[in-house]
N, C-alpha and C. Protein backbone atom coordinates (compact mmCIF):
# COMPACT_ATOMS: atom_id res chain seq x y z
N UNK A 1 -13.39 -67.02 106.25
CA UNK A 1 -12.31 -66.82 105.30
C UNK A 1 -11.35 -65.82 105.91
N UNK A 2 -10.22 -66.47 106.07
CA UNK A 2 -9.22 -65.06 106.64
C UNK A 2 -8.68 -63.94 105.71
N UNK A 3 -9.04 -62.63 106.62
CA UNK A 3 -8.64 -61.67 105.79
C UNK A 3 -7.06 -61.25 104.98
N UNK A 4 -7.10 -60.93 103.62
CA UNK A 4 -5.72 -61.00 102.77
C UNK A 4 -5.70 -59.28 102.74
N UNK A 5 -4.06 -59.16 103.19
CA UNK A 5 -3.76 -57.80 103.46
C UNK A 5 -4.05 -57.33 101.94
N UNK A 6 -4.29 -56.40 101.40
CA UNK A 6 -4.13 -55.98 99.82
C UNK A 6 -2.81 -54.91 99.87
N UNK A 7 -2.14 -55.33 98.74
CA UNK A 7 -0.68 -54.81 99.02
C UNK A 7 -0.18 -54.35 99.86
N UNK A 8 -0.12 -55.30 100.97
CA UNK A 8 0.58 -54.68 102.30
C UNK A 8 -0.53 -54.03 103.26
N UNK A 9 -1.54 -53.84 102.95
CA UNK A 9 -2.53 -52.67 103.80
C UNK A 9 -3.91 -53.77 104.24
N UNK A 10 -3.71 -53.64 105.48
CA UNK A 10 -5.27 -54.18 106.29
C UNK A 10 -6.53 -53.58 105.55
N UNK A 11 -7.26 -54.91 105.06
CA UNK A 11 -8.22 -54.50 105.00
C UNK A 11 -9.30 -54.01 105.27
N UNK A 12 -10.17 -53.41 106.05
CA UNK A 12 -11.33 -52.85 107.23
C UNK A 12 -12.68 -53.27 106.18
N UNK A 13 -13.23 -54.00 107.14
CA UNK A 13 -14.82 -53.93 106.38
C UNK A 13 -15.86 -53.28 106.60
N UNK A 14 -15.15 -52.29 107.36
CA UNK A 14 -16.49 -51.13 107.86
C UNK A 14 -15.70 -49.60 107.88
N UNK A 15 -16.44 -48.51 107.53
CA UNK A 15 -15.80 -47.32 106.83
C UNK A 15 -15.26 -46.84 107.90
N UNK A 16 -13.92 -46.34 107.48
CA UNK A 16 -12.84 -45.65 108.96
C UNK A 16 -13.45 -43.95 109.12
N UNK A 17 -14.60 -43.56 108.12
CA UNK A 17 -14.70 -42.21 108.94
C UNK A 17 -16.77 -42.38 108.80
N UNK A 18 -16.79 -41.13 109.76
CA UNK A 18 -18.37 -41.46 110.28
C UNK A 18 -18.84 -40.62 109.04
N UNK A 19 -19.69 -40.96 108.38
CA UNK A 19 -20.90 -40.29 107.04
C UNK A 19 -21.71 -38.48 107.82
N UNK A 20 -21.24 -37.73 107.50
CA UNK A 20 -22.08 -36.40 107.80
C UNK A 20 -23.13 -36.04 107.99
N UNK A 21 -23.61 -35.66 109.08
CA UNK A 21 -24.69 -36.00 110.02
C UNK A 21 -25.57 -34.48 109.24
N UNK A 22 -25.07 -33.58 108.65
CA UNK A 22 -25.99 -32.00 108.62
C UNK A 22 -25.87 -32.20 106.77
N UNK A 23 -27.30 -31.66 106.58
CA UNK A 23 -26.93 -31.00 105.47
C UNK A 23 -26.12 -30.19 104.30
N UNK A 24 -25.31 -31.22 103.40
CA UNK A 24 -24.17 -30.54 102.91
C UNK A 24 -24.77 -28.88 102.57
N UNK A 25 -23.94 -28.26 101.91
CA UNK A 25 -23.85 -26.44 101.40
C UNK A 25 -24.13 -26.76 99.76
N UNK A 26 -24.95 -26.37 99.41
CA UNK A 26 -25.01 -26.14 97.71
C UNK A 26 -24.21 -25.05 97.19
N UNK A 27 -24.07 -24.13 98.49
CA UNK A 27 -23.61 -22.99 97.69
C UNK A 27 -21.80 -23.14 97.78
N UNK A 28 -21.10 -22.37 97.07
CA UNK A 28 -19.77 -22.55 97.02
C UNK A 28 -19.24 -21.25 97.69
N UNK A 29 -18.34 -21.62 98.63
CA UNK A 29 -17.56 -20.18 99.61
C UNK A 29 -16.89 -20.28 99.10
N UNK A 30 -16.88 -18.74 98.14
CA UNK A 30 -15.47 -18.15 97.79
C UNK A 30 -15.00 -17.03 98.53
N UNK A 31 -14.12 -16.69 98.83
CA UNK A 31 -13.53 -15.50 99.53
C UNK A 31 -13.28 -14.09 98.30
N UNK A 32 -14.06 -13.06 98.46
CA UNK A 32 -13.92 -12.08 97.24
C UNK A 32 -13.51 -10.64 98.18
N UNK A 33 -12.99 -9.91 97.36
CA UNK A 33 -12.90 -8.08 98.30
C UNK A 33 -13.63 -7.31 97.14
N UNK A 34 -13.88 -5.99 97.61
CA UNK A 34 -14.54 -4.84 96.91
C UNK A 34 -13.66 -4.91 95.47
N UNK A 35 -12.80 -5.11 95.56
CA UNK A 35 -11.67 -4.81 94.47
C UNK A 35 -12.00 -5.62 93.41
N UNK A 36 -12.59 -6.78 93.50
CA UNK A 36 -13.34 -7.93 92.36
C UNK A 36 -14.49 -7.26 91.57
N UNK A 37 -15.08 -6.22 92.29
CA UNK A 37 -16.23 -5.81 91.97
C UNK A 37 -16.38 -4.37 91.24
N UNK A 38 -15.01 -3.91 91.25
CA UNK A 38 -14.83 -2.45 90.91
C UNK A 38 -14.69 -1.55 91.47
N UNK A 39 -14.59 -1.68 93.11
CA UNK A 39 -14.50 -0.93 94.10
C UNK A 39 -12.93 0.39 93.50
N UNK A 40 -12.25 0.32 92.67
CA UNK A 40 -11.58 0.81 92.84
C UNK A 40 -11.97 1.84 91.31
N UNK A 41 -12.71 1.79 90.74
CA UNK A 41 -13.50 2.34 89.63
C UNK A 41 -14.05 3.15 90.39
N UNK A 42 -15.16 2.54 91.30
CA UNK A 42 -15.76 3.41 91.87
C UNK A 42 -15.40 4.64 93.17
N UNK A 43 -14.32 4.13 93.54
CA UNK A 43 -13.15 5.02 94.37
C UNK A 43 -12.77 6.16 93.53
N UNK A 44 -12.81 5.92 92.54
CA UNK A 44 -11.74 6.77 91.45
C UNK A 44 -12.99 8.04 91.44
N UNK A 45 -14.12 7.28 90.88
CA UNK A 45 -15.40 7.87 90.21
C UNK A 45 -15.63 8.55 91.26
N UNK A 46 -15.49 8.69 92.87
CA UNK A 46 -16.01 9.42 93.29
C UNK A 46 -15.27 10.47 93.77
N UNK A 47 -13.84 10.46 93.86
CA UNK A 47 -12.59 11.27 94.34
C UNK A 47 -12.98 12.30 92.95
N UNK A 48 -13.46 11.84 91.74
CA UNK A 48 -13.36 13.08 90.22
C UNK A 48 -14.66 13.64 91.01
N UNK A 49 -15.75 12.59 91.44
CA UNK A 49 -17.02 13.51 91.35
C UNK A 49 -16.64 14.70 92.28
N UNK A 50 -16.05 14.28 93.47
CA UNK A 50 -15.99 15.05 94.67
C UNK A 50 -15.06 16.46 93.99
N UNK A 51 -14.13 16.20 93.26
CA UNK A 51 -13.09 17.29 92.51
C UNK A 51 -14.43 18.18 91.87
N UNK A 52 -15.63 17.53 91.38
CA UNK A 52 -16.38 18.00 90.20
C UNK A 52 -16.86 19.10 91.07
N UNK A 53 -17.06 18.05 92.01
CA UNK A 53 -18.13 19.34 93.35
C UNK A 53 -17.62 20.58 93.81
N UNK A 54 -16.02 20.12 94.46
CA UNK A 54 -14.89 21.91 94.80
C UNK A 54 -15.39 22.66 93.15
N UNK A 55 -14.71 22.02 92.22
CA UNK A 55 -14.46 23.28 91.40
C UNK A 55 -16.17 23.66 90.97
N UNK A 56 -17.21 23.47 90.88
CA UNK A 56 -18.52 24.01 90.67
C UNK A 56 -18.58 24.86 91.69
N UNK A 57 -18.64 24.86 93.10
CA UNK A 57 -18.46 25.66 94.27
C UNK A 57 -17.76 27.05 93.87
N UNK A 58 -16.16 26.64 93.35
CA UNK A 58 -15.38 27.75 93.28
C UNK A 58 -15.56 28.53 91.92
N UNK A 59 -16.64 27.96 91.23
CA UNK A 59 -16.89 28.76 89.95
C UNK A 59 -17.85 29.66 90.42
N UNK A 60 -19.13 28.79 91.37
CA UNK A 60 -20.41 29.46 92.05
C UNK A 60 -19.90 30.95 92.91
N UNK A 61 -18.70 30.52 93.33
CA UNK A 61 -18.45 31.22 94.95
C UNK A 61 -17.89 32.59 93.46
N UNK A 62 -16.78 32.17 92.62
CA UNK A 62 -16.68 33.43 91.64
C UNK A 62 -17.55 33.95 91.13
N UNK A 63 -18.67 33.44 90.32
CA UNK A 63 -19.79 34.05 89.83
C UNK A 63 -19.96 34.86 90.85
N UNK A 64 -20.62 34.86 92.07
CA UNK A 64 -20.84 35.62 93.13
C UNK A 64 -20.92 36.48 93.40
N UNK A 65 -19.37 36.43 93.76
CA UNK A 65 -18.51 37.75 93.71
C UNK A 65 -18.05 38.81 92.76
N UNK A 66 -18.43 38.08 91.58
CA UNK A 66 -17.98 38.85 90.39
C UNK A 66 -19.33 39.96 90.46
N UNK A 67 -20.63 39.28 90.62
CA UNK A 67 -22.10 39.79 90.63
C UNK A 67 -21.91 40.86 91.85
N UNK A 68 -21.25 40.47 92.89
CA UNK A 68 -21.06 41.74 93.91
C UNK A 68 -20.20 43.04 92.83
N UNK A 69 -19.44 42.59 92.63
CA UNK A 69 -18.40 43.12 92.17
C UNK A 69 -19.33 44.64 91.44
N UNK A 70 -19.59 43.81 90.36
CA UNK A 70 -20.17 43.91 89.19
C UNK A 70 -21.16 45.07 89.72
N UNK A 71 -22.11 45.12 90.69
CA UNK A 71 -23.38 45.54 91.08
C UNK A 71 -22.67 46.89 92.06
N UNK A 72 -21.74 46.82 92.81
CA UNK A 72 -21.17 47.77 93.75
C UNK A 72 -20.53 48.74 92.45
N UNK A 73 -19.95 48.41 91.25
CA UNK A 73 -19.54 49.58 90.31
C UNK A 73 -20.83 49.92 89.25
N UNK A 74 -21.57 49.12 89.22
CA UNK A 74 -22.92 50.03 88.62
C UNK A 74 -23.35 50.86 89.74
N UNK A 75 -23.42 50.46 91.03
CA UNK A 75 -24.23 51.95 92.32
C UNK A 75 -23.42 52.76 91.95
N UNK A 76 -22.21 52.44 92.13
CA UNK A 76 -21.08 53.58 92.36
C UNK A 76 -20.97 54.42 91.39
N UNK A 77 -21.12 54.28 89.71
CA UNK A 77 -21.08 54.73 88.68
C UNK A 77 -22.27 55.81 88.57
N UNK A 78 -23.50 55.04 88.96
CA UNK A 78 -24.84 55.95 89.60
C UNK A 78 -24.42 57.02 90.59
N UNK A 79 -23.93 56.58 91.83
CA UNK A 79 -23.84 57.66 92.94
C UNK A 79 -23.19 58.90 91.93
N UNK A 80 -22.13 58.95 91.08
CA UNK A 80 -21.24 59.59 90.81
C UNK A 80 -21.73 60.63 89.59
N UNK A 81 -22.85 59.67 88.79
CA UNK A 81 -23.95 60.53 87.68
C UNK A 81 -24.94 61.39 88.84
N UNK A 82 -25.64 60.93 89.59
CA UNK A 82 -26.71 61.95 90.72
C UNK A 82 -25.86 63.09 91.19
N UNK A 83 -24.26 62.79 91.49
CA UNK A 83 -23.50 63.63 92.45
C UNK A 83 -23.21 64.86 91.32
N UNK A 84 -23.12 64.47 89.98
CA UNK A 84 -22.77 65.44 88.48
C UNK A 84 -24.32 66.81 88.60
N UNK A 85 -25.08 65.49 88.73
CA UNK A 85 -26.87 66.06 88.03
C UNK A 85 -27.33 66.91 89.25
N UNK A 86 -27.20 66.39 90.10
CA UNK A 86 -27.51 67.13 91.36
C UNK A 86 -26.49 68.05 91.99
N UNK A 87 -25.62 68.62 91.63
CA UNK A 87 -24.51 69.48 91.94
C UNK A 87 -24.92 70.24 90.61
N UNK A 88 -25.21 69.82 89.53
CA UNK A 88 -25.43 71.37 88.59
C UNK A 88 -26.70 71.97 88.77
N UNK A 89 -27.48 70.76 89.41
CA UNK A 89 -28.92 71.89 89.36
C UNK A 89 -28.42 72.79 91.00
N UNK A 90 -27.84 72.25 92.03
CA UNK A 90 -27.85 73.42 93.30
C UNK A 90 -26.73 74.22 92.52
N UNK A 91 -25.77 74.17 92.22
CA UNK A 91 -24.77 75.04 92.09
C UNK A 91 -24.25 75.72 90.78
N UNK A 92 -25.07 75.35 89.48
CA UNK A 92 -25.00 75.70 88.32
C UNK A 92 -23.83 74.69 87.90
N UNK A 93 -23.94 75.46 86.82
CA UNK A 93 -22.73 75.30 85.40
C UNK A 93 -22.01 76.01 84.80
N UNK A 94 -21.06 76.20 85.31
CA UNK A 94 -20.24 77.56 84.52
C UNK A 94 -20.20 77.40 83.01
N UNK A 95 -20.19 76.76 82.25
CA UNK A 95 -19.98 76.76 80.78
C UNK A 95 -21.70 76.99 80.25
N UNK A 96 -22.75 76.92 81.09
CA UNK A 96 -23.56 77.64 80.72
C UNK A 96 -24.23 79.22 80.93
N UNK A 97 -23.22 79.54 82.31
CA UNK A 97 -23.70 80.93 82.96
C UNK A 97 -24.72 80.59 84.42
N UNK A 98 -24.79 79.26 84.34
CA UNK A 98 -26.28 79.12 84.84
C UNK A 98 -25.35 78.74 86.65
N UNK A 99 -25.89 79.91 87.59
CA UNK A 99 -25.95 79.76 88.95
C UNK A 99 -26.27 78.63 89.44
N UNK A 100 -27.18 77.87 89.27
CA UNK A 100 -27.84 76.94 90.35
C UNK A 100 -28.92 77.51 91.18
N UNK A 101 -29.23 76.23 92.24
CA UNK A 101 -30.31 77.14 92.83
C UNK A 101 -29.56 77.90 93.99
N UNK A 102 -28.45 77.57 94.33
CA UNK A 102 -27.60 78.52 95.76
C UNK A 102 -27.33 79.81 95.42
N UNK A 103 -27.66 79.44 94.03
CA UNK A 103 -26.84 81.11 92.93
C UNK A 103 -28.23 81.87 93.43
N UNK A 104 -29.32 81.88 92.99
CA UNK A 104 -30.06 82.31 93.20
C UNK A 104 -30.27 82.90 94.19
N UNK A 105 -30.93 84.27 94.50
CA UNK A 105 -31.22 85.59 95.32
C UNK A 105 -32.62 86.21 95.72
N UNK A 106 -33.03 86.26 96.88
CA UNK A 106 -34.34 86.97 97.02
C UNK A 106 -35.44 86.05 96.20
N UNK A 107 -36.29 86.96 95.18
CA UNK A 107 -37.34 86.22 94.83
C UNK A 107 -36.98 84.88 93.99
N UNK A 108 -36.52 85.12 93.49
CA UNK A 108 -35.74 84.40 92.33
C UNK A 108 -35.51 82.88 93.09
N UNK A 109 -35.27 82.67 94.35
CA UNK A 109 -34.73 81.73 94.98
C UNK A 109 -36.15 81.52 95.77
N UNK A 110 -37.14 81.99 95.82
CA UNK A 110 -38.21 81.86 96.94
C UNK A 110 -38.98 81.08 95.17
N UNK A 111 -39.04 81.35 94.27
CA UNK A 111 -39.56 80.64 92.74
C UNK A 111 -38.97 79.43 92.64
N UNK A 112 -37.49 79.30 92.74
CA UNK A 112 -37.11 78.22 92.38
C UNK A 112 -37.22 77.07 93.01
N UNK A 113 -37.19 77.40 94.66
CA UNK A 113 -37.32 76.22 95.68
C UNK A 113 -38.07 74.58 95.49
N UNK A 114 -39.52 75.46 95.42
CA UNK A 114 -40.55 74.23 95.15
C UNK A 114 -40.08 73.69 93.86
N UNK A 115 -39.23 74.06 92.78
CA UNK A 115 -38.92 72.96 91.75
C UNK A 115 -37.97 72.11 91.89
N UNK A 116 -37.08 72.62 92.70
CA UNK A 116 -35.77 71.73 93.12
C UNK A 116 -36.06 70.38 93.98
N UNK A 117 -36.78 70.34 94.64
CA UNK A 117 -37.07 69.19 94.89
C UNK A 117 -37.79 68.02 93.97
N UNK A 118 -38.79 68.64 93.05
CA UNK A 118 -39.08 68.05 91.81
C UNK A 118 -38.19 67.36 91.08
N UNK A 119 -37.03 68.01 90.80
CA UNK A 119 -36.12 67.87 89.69
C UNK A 119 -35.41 66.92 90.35
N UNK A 120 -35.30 66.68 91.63
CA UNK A 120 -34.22 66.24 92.16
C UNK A 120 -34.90 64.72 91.86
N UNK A 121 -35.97 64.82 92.12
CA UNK A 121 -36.60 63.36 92.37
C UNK A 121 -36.62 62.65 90.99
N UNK A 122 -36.79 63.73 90.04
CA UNK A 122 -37.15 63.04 88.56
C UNK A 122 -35.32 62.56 88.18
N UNK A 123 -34.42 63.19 88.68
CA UNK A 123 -32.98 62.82 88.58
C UNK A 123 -32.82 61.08 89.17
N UNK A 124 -33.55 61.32 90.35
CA UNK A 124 -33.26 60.09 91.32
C UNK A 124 -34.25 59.19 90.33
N UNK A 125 -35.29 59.36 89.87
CA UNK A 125 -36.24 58.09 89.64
C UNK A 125 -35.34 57.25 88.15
N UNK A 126 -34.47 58.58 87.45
CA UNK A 126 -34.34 58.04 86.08
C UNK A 126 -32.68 57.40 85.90
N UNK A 127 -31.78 57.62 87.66
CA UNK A 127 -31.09 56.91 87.43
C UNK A 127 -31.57 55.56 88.04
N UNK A 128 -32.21 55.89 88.90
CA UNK A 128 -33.05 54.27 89.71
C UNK A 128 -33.04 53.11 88.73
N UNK A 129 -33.70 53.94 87.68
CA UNK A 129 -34.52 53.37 86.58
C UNK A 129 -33.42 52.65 85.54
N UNK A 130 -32.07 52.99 84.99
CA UNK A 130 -31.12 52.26 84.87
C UNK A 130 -30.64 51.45 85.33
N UNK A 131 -30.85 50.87 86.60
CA UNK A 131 -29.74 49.86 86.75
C UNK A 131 -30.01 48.63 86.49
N UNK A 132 -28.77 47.68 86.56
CA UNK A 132 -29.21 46.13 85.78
C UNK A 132 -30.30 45.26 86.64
N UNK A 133 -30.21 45.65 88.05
CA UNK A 133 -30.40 44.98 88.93
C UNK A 133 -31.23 45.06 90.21
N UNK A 134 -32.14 44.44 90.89
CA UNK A 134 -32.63 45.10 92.54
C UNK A 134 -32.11 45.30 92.96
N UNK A 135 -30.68 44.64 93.22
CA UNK A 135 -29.47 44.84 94.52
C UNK A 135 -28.68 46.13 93.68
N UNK A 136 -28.44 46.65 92.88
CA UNK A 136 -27.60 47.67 92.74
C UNK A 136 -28.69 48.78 92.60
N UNK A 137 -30.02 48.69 92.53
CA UNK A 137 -30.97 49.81 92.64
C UNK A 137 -30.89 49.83 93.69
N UNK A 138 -30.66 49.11 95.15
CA UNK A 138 -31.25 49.24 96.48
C UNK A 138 -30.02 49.84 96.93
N UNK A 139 -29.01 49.42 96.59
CA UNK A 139 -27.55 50.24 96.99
C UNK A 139 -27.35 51.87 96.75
N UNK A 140 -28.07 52.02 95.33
CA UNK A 140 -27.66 53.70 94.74
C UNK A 140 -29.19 54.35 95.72
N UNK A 141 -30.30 53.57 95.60
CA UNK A 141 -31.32 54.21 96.26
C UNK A 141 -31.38 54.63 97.78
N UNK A 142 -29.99 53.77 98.47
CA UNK A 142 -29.80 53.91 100.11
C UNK A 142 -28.56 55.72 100.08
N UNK A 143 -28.04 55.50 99.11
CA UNK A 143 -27.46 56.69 98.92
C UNK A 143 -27.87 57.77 98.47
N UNK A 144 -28.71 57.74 97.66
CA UNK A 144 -29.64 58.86 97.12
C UNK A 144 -30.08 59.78 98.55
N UNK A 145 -30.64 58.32 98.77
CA UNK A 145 -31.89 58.51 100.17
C UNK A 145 -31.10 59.84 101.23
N UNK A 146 -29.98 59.27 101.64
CA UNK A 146 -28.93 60.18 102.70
C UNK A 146 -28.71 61.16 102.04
N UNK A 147 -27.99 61.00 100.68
CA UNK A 147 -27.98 62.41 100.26
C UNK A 147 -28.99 63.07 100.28
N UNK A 148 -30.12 62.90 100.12
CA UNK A 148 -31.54 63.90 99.63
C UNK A 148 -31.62 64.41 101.23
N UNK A 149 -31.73 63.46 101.77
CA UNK A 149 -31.56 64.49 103.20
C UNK A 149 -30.81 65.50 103.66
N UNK A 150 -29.95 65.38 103.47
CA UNK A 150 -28.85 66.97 103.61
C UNK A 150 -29.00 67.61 102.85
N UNK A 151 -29.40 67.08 101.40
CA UNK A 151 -29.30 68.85 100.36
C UNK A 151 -30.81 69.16 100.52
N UNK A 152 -31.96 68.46 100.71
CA UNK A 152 -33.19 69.26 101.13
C UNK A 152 -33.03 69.97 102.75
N UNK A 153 -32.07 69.93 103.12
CA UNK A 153 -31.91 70.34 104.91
C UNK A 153 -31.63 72.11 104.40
N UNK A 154 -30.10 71.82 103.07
CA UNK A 154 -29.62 73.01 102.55
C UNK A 154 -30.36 74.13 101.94
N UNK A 155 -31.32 72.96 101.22
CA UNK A 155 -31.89 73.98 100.09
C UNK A 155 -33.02 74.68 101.00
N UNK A 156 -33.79 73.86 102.45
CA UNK A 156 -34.75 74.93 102.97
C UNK A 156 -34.10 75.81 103.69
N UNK A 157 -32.79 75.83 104.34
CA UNK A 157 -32.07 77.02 104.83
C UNK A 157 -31.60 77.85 103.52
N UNK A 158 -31.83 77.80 102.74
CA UNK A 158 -31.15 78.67 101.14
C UNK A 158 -33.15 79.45 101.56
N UNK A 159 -33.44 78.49 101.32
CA UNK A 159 -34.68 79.33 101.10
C UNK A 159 -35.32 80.24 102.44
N UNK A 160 -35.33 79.90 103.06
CA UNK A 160 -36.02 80.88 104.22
C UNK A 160 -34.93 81.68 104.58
N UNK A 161 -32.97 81.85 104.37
CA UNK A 161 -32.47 83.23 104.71
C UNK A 161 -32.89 84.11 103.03
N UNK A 162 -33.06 83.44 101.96
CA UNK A 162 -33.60 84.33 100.80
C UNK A 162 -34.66 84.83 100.94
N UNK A 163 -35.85 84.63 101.44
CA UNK A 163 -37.31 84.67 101.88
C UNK A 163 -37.54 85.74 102.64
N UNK A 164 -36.04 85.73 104.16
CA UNK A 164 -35.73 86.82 104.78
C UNK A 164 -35.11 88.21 104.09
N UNK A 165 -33.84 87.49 103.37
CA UNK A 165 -34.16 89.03 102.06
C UNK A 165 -34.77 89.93 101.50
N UNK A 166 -35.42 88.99 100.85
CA UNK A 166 -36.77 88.97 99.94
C UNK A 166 -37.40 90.36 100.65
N UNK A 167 -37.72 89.64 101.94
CA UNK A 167 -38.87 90.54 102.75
C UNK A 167 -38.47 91.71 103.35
N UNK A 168 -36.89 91.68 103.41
CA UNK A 168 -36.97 93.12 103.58
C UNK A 168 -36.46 94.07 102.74
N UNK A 169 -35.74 93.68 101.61
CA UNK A 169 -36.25 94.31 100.36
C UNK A 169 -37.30 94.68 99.39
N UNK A 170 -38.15 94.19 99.89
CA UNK A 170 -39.69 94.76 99.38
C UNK A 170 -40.09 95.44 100.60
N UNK A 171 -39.70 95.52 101.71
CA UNK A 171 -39.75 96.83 103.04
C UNK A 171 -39.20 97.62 102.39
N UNK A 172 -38.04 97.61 102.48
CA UNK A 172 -37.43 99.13 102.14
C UNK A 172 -37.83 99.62 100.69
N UNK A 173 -38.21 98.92 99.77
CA UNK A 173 -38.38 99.54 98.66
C UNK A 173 -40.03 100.25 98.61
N UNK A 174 -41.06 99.59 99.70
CA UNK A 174 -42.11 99.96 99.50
C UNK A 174 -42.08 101.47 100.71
N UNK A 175 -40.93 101.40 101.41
CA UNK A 175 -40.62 102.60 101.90
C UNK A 175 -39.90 103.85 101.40
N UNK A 176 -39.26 103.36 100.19
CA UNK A 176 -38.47 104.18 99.63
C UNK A 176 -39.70 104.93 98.37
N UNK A 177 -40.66 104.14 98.07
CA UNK A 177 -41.34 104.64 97.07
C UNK A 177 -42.66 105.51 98.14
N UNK A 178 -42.55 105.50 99.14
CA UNK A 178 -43.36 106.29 100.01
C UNK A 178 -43.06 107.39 100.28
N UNK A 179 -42.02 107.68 100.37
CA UNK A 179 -40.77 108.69 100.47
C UNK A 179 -40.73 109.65 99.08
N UNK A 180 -41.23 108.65 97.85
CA UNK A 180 -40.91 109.41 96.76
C UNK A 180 -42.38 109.90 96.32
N UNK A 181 -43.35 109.18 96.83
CA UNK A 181 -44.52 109.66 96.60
C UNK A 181 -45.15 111.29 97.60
N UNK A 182 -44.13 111.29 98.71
CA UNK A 182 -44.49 112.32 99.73
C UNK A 182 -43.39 113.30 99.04
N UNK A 183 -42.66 113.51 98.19
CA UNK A 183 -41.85 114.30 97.99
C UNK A 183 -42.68 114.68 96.89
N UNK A 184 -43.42 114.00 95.90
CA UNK A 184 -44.18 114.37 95.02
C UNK A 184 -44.90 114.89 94.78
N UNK A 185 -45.95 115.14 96.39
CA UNK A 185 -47.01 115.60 96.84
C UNK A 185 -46.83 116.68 97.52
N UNK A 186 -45.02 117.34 97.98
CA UNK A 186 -45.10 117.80 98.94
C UNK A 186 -45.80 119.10 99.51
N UNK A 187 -46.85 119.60 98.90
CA UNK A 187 -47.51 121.08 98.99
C UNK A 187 -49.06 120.44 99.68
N UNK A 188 -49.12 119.12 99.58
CA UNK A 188 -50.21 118.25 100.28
C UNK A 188 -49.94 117.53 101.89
N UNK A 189 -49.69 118.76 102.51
CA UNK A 189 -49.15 117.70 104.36
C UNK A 189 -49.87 116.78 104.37
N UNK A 190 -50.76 117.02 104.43
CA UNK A 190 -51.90 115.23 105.03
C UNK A 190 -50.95 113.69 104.56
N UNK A 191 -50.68 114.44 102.97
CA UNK A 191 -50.62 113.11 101.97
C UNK A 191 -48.74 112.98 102.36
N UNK A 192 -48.17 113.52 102.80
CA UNK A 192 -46.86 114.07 102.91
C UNK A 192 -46.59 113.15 103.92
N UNK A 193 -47.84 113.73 105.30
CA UNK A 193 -47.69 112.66 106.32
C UNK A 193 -47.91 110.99 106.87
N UNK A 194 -48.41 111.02 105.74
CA UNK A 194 -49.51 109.99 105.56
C UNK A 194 -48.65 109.18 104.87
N UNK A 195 -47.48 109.25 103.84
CA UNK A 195 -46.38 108.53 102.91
C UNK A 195 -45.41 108.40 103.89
N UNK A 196 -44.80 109.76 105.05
CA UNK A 196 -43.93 109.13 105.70
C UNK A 196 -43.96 108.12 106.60
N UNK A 197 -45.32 108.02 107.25
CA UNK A 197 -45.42 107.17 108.02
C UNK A 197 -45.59 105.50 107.42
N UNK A 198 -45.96 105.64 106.20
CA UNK A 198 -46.12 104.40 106.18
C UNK A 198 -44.69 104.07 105.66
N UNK A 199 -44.06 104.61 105.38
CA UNK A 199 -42.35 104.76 104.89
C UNK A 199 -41.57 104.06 106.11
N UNK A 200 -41.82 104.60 107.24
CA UNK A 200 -41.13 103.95 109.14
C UNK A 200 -42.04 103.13 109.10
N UNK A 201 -43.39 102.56 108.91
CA UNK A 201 -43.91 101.53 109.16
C UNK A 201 -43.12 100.09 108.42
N UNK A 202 -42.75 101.05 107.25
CA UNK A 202 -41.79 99.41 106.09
C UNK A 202 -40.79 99.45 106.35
N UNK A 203 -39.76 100.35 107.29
CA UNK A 203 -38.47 100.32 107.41
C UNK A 203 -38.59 99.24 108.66
C-alpha cells in the first residue's frame, strides 16, 4: 500500500528519536539559594546576636572597672582612717592634751613602747576587718604593711634615745641623792666618803 503524506507531512513508520537508554530521575531539579530558606533571617539573627555579644562585653568590661574603681577608694578611704588612728596614737591629739607616744619622755616612753605596737596592730586588724572585699583588704593590708615598717623603725629609735635618758637621769639623780645623804652625815667621814664615791661612780 503506498504511503499517504498526512497533511502535507511524510509519514515514518519507525520512531525519529532513539528511546533512553539510563534510568529516568524521580527526583525533580530545582535550582534554590539560602535566601528560599531564610538565610537572610538568619543573617539578621546573627549580626543582633553578635551586637548582643559587644554590648554584654562592654557592660562586663564596665562592671570591672567600676569594681576596680570601687575597691581602690575603699583601700584608699582605709589608708587615710590608719593614717588619722595611727598619727594620734604616735603624735597625740591636741584637743585632748594627749602627746602621743613621740610626746612621751624618759620612763614614760620606755612604758609606753611595748603598747604601741599592740595598738597599732589592733588599729590594722579592725580596719582590715571592714572592707567589702579580698582585693581591697589586700591593697590597704600592702600599705599598712610598709607603713608599719617605718613607724616601728621610729618608734624603736624614740625608744632606745629615751631609754638613754632615762638612764642617765636616774645616774645623776642617784648621785645627787648621795651627795645629799653625805651632807647629812657629814660629822661621819667613812659614811661621807663612802656617799661621795658612789655619787662619781653615778655621774
Amino acid at each position: 500500500m503506498p504511503l499517504v503524506p498526512a497533511a502535507g507531512y511524510q509519514y515514518q513508520p519507525f520512531p525519529s528519536e532513539r528511546a533512553p537508554t539510563n534510568v529516568p530521575n524521580d527526583y525533580q531539579n530545582i535550582q534554590s539559594n539560602p535566601a528560599d530558606f531564610g538565610a537572610q533571617v538568619g543573617q539578621a539573627t546573627e549580626r543582633f546576636g553578635a551586637t548582643g555579644i559587644r554590648g554584654a562585653n562592654e557592660i562586663s568590661e564596665q562592671a570591672i572597672n567600676q569594681q576596680h574603681l570601687y575597691n581602690q577608694i575603699t583601700a584608699d578611704a582605709a589608708q587615710t582612717q590608719y593614717m588619722k588612728e595611727s598619727h594620734r596614737l604616735l603624735f597625740g591629739d591636741p584637743a585632748t592634751g594627749d602627746t602621743g607616744f613621740f610626746g612621751k619622755r624618759g620612763e614614760d616612753a620606755m612604758h609606753a613602747a611595748p603598747d604601741v605596737g599592740k595598738q597599732l596592730d589592733q588599729i590594722t586588724d579592725r580596719i582590715a576587718g571592714s572592707m567589702p572585699n579580698a582585693r581591697a583588704r589586700l591593697e590597704f593590708n600592702e600599705y599598712s604593711r610598709r607603713l608599719r615598717m617605718w613607724t616601728d623603725r621610729d618608734v624603736l629609735s624614740h625608744y632606745e634615745k629615751e631609754m638613754t635618758t632615762y638612764g642617765q637621769e636616774t645616774q645623776k639623780a642617784r648621785a645627787t641623792m648621795a651627795a645629799q645623804a653625805a651632807g647629812n652625815k657629814y660629822n661621819d667621814e667613812n659614811y661621807v666618803q663612802s656617799r661621795l664615791q658612789e655619787g662619781i661612780r653615778r655621774v
